[in-house]
N, C-alpha and C. Protein backbone atom coordinates (compact mmCIF):
# COMPACT_ATOMS: atom_id res chain seq x y z
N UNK A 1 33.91 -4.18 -3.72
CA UNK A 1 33.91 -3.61 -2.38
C UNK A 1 35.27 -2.97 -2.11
N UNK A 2 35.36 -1.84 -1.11
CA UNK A 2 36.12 -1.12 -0.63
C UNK A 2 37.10 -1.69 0.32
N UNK A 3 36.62 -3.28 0.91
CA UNK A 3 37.64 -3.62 2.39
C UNK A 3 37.05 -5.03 2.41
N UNK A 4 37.35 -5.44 2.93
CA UNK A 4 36.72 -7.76 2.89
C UNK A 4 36.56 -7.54 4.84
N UNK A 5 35.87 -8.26 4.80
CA UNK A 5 35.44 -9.04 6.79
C UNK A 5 37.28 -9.24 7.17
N UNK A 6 37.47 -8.69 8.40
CA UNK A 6 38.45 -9.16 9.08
C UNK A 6 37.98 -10.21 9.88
N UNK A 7 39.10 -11.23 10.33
CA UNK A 7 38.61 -12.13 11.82
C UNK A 7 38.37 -11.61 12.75
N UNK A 8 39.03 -10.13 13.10
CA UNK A 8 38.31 -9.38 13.97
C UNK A 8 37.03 -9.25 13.98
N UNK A 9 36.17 -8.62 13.09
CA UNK A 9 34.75 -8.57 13.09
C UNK A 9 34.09 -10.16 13.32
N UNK A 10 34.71 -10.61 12.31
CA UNK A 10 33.42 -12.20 12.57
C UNK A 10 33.83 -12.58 14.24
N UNK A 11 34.48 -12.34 14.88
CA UNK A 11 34.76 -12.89 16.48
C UNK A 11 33.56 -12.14 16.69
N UNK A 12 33.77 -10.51 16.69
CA UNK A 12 32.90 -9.58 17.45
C UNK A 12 31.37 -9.96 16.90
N UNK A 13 31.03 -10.14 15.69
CA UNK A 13 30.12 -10.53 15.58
C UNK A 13 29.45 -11.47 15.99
N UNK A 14 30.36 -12.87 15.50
CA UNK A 14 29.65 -13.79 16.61
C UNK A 14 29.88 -13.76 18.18
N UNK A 15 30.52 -13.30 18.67
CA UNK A 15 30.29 -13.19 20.07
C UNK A 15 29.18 -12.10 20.24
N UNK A 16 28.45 -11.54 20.25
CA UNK A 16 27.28 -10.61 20.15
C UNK A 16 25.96 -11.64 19.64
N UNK A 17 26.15 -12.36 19.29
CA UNK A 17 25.26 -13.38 18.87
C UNK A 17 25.03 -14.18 20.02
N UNK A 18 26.35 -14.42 20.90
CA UNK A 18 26.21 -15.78 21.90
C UNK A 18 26.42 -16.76 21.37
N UNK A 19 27.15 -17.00 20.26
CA UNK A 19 27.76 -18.05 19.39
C UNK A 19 28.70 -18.47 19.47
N UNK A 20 29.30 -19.93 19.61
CA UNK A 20 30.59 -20.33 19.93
C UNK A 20 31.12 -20.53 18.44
N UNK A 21 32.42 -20.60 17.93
CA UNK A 21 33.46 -21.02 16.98
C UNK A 21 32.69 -22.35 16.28
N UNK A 22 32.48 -23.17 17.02
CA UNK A 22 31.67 -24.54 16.60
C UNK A 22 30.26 -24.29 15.97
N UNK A 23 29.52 -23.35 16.85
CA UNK A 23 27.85 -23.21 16.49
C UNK A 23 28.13 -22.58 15.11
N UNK A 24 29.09 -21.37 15.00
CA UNK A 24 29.29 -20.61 13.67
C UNK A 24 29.49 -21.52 12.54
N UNK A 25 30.90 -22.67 13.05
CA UNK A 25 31.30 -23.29 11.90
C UNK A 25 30.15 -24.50 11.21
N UNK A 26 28.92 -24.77 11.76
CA UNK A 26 28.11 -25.61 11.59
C UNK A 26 26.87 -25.44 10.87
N UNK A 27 26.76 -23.98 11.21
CA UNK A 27 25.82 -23.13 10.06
C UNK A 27 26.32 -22.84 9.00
N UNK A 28 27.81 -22.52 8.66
CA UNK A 28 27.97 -22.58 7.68
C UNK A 28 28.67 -23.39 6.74
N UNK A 29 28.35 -24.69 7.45
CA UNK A 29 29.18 -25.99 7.01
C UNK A 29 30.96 -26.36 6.61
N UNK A 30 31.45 -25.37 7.72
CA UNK A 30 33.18 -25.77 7.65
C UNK A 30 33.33 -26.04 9.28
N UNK A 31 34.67 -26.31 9.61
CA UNK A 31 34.97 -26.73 10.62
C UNK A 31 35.52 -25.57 12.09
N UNK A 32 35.04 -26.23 12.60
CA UNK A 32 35.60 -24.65 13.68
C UNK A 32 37.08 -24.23 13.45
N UNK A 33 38.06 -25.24 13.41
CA UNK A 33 39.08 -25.24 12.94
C UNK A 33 39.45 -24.00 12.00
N UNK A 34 38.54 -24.29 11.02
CA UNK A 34 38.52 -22.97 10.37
C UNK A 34 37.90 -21.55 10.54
N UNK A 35 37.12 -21.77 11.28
CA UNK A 35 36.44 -20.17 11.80
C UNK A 35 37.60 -19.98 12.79
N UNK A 36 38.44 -20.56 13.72
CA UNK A 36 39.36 -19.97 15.04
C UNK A 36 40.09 -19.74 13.67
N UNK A 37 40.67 -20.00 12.40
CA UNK A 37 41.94 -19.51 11.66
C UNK A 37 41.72 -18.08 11.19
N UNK A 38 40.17 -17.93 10.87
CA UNK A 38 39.57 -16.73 10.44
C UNK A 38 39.60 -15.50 11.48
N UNK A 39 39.05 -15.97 12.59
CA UNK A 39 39.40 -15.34 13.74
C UNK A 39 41.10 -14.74 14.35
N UNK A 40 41.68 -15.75 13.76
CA UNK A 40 42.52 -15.47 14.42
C UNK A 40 44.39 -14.63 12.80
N UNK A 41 43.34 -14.17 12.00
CA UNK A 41 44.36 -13.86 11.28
C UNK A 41 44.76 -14.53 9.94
N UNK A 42 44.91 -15.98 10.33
CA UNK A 42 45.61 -16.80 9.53
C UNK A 42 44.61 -17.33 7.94
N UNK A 43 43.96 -16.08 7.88
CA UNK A 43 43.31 -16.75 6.42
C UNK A 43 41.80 -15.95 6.54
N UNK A 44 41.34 -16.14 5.53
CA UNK A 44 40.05 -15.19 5.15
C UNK A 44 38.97 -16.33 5.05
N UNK A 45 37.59 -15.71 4.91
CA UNK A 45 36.78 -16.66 4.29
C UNK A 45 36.53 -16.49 2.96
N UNK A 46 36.41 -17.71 1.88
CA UNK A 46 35.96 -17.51 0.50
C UNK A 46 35.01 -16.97 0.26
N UNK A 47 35.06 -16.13 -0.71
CA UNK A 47 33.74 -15.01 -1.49
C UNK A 47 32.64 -15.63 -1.27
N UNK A 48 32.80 -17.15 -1.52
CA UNK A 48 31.17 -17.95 -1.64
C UNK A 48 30.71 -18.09 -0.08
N UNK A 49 31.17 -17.64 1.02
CA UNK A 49 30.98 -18.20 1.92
C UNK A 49 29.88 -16.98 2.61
N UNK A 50 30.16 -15.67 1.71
CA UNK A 50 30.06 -14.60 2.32
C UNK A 50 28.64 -14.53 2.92
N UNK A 51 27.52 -14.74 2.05
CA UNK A 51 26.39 -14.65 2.37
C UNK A 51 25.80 -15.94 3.31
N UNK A 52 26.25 -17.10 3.42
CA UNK A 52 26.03 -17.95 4.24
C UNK A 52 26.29 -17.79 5.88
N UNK A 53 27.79 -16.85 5.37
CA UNK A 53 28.21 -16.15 7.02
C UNK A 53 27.30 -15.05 7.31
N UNK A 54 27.21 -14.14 6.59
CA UNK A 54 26.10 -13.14 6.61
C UNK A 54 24.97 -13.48 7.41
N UNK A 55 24.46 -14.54 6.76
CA UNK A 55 22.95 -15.04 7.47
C UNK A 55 23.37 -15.65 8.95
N UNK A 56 24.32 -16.07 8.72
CA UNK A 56 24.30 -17.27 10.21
C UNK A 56 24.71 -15.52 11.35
N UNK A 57 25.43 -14.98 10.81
CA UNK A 57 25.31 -13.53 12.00
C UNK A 57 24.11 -13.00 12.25
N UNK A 58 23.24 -13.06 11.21
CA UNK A 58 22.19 -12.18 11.40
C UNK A 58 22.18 -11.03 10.78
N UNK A 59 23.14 -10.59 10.12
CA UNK A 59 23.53 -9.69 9.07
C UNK A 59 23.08 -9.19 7.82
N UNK A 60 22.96 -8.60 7.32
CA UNK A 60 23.63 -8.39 5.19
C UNK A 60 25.14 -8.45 5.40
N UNK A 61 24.96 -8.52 3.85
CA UNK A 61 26.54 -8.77 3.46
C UNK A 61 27.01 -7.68 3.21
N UNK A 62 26.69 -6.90 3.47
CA UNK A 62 27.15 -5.36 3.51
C UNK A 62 27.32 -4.98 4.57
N UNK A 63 26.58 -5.41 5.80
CA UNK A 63 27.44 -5.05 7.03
C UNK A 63 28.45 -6.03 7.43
N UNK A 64 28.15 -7.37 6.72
CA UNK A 64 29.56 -8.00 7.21
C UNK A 64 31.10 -7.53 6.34
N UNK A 65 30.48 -7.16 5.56
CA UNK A 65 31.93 -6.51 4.32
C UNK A 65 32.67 -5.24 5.31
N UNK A 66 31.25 -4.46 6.31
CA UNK A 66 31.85 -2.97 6.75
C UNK A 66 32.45 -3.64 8.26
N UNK A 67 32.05 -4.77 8.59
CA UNK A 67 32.22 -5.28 9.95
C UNK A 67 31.69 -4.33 11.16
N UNK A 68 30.82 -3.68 10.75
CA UNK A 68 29.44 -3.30 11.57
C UNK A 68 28.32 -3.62 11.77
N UNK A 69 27.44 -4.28 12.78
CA UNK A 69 25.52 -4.40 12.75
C UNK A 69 25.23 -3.16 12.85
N UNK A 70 24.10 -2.94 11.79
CA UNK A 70 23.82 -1.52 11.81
C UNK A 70 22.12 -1.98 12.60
N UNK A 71 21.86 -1.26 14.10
CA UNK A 71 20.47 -1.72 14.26
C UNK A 71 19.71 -0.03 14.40
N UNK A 72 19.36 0.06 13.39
CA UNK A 72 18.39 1.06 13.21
C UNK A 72 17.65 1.85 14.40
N UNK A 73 18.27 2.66 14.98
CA UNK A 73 16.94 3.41 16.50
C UNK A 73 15.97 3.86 16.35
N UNK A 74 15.55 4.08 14.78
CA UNK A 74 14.45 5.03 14.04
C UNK A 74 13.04 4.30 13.90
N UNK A 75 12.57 3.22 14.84
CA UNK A 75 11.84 2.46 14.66
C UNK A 75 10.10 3.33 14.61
N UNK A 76 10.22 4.16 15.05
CA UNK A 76 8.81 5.00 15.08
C UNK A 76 9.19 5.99 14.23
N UNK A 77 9.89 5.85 12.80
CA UNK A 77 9.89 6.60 11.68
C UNK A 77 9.75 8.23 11.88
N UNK A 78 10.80 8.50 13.11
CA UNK A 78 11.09 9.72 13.46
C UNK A 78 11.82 10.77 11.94
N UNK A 79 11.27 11.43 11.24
CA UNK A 79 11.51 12.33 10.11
C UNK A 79 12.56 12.81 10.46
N UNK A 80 13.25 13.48 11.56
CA UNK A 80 14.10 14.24 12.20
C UNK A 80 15.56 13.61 12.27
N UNK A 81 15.61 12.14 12.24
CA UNK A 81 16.32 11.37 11.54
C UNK A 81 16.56 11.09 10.30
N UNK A 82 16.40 12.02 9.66
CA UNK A 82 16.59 11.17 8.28
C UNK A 82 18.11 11.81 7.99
N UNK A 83 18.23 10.40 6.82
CA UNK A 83 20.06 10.27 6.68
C UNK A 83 19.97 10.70 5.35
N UNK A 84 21.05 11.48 4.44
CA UNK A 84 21.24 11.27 3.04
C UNK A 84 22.73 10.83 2.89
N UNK A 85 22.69 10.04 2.07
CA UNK A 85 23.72 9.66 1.41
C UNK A 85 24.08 9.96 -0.29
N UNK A 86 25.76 10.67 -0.50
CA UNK A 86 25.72 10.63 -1.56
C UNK A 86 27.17 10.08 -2.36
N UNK A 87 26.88 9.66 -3.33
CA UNK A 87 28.07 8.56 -3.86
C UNK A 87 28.88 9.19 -5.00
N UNK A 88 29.98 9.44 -4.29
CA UNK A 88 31.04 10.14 -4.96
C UNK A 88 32.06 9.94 -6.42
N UNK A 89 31.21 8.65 -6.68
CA UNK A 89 31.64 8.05 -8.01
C UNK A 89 30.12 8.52 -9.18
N UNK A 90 29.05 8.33 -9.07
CA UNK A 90 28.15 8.51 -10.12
C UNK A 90 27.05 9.60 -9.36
N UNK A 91 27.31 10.17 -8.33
CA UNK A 91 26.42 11.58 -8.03
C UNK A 91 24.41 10.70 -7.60
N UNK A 92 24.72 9.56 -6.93
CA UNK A 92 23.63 9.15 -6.72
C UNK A 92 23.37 9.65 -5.78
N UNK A 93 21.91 10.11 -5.45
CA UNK A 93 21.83 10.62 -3.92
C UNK A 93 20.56 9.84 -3.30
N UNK A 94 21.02 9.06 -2.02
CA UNK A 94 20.16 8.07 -1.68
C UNK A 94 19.80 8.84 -0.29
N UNK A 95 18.17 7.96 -0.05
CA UNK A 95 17.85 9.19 1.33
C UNK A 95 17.14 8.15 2.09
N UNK A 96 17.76 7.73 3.78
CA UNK A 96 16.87 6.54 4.84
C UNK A 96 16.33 7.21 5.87
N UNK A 97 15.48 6.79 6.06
CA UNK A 97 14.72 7.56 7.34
C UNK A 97 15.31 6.85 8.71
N UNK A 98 16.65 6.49 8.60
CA UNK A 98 17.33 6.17 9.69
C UNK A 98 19.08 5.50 9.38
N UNK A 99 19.44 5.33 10.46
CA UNK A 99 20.80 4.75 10.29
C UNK A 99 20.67 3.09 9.54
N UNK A 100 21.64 3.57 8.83
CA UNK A 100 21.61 1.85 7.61
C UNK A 100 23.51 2.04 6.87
N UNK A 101 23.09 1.08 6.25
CA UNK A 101 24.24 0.85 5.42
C UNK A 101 24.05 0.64 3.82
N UNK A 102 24.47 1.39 3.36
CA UNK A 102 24.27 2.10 2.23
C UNK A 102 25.96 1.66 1.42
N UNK A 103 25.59 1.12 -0.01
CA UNK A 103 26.66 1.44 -0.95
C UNK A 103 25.80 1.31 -2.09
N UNK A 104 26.95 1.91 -3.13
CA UNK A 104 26.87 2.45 -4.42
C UNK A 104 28.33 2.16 -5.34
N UNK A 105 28.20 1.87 -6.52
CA UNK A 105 29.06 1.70 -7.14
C UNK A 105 30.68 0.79 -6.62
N UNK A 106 30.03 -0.10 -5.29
CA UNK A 106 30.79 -0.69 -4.83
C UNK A 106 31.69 0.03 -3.88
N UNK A 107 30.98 1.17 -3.35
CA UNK A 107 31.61 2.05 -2.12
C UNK A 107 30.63 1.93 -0.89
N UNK A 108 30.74 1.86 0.39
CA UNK A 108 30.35 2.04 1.16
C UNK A 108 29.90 3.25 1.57
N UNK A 109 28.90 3.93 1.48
CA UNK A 109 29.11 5.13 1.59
C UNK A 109 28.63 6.05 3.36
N UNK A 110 29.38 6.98 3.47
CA UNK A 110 28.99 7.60 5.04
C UNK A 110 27.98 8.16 4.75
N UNK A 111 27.20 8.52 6.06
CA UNK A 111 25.65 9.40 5.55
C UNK A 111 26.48 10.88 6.08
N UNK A 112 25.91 11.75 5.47
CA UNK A 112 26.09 13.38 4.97
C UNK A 112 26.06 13.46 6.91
N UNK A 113 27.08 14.56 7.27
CA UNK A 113 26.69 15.48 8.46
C UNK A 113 26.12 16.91 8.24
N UNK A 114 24.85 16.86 8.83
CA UNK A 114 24.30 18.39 9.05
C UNK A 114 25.00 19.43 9.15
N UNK A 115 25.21 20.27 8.59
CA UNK A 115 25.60 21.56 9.81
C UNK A 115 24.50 22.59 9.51
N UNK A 116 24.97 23.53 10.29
CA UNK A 116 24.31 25.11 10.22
C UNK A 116 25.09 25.90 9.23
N UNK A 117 24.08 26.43 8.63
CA UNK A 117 24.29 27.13 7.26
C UNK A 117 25.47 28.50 7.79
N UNK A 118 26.59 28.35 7.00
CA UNK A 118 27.37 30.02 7.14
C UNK A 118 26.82 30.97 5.93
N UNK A 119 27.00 31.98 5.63
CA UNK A 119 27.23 33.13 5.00
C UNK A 119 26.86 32.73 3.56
N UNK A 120 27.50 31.69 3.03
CA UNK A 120 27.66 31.51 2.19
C UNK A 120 26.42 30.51 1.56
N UNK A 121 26.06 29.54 2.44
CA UNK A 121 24.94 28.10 2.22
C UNK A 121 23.43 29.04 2.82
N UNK A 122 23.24 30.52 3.14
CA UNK A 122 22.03 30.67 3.91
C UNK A 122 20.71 30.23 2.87
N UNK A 123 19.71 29.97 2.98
CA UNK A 123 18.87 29.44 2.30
C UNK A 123 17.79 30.66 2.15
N UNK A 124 17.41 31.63 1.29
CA UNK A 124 16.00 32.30 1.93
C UNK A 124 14.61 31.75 1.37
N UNK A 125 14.17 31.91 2.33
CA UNK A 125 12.83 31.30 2.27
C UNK A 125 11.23 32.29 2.08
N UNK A 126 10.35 32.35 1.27
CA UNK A 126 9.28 33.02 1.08
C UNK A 126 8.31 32.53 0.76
N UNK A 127 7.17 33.00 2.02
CA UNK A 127 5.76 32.25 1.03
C UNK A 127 5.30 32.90 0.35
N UNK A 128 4.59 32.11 -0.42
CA UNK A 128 3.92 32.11 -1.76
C UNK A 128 2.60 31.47 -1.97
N UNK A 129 1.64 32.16 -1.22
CA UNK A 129 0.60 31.57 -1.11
C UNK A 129 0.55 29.88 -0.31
N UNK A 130 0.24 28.77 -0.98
CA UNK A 130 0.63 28.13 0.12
C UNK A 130 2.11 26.95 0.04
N UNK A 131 2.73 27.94 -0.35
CA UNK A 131 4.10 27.50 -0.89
C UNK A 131 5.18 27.95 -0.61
N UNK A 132 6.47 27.59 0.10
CA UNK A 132 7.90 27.96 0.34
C UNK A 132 8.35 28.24 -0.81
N UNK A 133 8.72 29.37 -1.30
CA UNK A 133 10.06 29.54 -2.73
C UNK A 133 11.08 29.75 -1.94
N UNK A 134 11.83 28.51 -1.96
CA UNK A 134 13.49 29.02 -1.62
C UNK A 134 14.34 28.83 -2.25
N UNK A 135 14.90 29.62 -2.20
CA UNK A 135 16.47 30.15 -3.33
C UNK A 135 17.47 30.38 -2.63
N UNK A 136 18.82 30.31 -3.21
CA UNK A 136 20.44 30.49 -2.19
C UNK A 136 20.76 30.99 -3.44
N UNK A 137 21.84 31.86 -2.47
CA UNK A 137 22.30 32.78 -3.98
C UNK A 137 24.19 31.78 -3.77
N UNK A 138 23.85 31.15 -4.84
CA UNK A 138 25.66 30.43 -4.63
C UNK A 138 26.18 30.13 -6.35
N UNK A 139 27.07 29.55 -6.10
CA UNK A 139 27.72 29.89 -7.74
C UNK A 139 26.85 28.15 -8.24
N UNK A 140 27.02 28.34 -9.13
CA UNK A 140 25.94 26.60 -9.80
C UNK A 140 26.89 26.56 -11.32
N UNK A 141 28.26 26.44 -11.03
CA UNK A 141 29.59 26.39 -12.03
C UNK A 141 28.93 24.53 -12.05
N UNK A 142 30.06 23.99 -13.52
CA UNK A 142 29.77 22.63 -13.52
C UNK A 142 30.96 22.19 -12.19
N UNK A 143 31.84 22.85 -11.54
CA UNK A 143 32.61 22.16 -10.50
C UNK A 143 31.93 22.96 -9.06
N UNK A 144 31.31 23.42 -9.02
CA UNK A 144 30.74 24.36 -7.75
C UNK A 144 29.45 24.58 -7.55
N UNK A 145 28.98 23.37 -6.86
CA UNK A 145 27.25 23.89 -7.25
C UNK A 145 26.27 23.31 -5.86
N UNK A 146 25.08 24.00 -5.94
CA UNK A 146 23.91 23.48 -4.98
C UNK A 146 23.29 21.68 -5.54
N UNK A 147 23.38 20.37 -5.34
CA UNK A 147 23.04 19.45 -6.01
C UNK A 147 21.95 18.78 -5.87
N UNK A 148 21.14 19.20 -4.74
CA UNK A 148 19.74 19.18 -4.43
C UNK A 148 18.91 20.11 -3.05
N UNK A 149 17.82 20.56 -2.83
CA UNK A 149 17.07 20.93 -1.77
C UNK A 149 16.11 19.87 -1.68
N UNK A 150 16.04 19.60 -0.24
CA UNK A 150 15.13 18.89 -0.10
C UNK A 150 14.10 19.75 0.91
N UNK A 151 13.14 19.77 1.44
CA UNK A 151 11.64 19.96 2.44
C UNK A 151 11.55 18.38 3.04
N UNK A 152 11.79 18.69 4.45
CA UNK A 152 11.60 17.43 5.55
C UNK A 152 10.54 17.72 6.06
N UNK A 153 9.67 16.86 5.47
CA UNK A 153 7.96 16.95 6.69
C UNK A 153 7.90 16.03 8.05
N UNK A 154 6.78 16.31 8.26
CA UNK A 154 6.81 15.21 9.49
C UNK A 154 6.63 13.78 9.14
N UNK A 155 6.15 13.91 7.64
CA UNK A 155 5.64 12.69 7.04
C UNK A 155 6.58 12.00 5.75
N UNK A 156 7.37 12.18 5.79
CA UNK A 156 8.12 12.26 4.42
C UNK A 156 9.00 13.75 3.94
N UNK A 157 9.88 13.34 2.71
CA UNK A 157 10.99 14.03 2.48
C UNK A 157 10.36 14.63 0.75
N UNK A 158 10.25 15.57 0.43
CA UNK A 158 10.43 15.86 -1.07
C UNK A 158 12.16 16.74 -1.38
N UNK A 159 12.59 15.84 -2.30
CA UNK A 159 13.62 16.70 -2.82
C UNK A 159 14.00 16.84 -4.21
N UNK A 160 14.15 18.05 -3.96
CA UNK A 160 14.25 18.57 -6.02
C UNK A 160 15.65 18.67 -5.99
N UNK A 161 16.24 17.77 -7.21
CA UNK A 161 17.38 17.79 -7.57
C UNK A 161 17.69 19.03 -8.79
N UNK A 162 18.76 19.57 -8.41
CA UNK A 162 19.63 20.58 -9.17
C UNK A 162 20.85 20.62 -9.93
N UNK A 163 20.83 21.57 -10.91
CA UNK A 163 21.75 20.99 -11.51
C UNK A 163 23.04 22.26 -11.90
N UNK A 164 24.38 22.16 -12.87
CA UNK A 164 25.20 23.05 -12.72
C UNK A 164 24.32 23.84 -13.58
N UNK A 165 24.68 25.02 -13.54
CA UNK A 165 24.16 26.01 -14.53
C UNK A 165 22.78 26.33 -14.82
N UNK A 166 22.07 26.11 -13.89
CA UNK A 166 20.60 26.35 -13.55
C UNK A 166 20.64 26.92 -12.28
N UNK A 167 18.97 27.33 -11.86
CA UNK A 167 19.08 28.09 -11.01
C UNK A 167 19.07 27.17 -9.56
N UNK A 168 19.54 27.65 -8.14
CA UNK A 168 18.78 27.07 -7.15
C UNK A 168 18.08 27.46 -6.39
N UNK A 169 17.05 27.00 -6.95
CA UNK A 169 15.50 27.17 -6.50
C UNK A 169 14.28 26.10 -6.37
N UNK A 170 14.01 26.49 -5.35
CA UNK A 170 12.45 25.09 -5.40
C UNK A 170 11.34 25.83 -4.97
N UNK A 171 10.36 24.78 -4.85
CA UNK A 171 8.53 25.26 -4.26
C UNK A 171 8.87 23.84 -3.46
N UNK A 172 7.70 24.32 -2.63
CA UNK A 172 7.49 22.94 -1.43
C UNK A 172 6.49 23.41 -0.99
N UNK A 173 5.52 22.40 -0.87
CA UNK A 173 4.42 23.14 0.26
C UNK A 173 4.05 23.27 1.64
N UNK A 174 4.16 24.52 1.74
CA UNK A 174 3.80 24.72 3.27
C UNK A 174 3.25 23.78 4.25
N UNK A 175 2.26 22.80 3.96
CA UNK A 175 1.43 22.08 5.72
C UNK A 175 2.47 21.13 5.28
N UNK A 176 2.95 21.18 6.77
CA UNK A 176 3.79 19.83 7.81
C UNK A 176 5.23 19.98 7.40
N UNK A 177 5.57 21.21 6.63
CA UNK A 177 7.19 21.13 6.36
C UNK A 177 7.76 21.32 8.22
N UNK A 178 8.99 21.11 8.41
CA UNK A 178 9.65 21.35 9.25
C UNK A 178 11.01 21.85 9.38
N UNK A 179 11.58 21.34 8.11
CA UNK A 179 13.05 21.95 7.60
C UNK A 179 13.35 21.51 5.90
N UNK A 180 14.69 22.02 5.75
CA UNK A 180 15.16 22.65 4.71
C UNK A 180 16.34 21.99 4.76
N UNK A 181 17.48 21.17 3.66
CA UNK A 181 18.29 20.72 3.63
C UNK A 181 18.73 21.02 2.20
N UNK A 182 19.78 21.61 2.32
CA UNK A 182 20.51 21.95 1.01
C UNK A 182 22.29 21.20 1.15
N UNK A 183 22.36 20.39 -0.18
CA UNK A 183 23.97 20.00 -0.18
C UNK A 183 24.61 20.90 -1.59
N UNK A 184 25.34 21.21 -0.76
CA UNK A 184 27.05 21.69 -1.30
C UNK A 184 27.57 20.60 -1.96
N UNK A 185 28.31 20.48 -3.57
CA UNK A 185 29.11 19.27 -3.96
C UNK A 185 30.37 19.42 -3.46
N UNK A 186 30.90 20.92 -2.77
CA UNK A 186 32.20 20.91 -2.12
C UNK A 186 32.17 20.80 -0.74
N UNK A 187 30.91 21.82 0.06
CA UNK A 187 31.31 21.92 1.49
C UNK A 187 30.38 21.42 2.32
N UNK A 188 29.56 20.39 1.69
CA UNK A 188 28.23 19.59 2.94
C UNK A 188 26.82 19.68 2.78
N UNK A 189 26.00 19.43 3.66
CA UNK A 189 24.58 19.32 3.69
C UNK A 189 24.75 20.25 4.79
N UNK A 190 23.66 21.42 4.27
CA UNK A 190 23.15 22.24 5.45
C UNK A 190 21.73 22.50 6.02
N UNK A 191 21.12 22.38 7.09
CA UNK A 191 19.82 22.90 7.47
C UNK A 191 19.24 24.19 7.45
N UNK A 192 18.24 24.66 7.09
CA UNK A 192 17.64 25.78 7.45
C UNK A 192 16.02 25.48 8.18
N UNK A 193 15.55 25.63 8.74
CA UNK A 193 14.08 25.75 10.05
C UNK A 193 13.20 26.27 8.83
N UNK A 194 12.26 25.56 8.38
CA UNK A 194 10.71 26.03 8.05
C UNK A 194 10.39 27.45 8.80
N UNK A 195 10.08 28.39 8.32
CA UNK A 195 9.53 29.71 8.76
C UNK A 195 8.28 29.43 9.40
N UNK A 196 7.54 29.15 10.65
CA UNK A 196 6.47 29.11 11.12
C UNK A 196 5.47 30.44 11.11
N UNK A 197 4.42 29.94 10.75
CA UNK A 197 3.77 30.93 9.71
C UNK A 197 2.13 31.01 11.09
């Protein structure tokens, strides 16, 4: 991991719980004594303790490592939400249909920000019977390249991964697309709008 639980977080955490120092230290079988030391600076909790604390928050151990609850707003599997994440050590590209907490290779990783396509990221789009061909005209060097398109439906995500020195281009099919997401390995994830037909 990238950072360990401060005593800051486990306070904030368990106080968000409605948990006293005592209730904490009893679930996870040490003494309050020692959760106020944790709390208060003077010492960490042991590796082994991690997932026992984890549970007694209500947590993963991945949000107690980031010292965030991540509570998901995406509960009616709104498409329009969806997050990608990609991991800057082995080029994994992970995709949630909402806010989560995500690591890879022992990084925490941020989810991608949208933007609007400039000059350079525009996406064009053409049907093809009952099919989107879209292509970007951008350089696809092994250090400069398009690294996937995805098609966001209302129902789900398809995305074709790309590679250096090939072309970027995909098919997607037309019923229920809604948008277009292309990442940059230098300058971001960009949107382009489904052509309504």
């Amino acid at each position: 991991m990238d950072n360990y639980i401060t005593g800051t977080a486990i306070k904030r955490l368990r106080e968000n719980k409605g948990m006293t120092q005592d209730g904490l230290a009893q679930k996870i079988f040490v003494s309050n004594k020692t959760v106020s030391k944790w709390e208060n600076g003077h010492g960490l909790p042991d590796i082994s303790l991690m997932e026992p604390l984890a549970k007694a928050l209500g947590i993963s151990v991945i949000e107690l490592f980031s010292g965030n609850e991540v509570q998901n707003k995406n509960r009616n599997f709104n498409m329009k939400k969806v997050q990608f994440y990609i991991c800057p050590v082995c080029g994994n590209v992970i995709q949630a249909t909402g806010e989560a907490v995500i690591s890879c290779c022992g990084i925490t990783l941020p989810p991608l920000e949208v933007e609007e396509p400039d000059s350079a990221h525009t996406l064009k789009i053409e049907t093809v019977e009952d099919e989107y061909y879209v292509h970007i005209e951008h350089p696809m060097t092994k250090e400069h390249y398009i690294s996937f398109i995805a098609a966001v439906y209302d129902n789900g995500v398809q995305m074709v991964k790309l590679y250096p020195e090939s072309s970027a281009e995909a098919r997607f099919k037309i019923s229920r697309a809604k948008f277009f997401l292309t990442f940059c390995n230098h300058h971001g994830l960009f949107r382009t709008d489904a052509v309504r037909l």
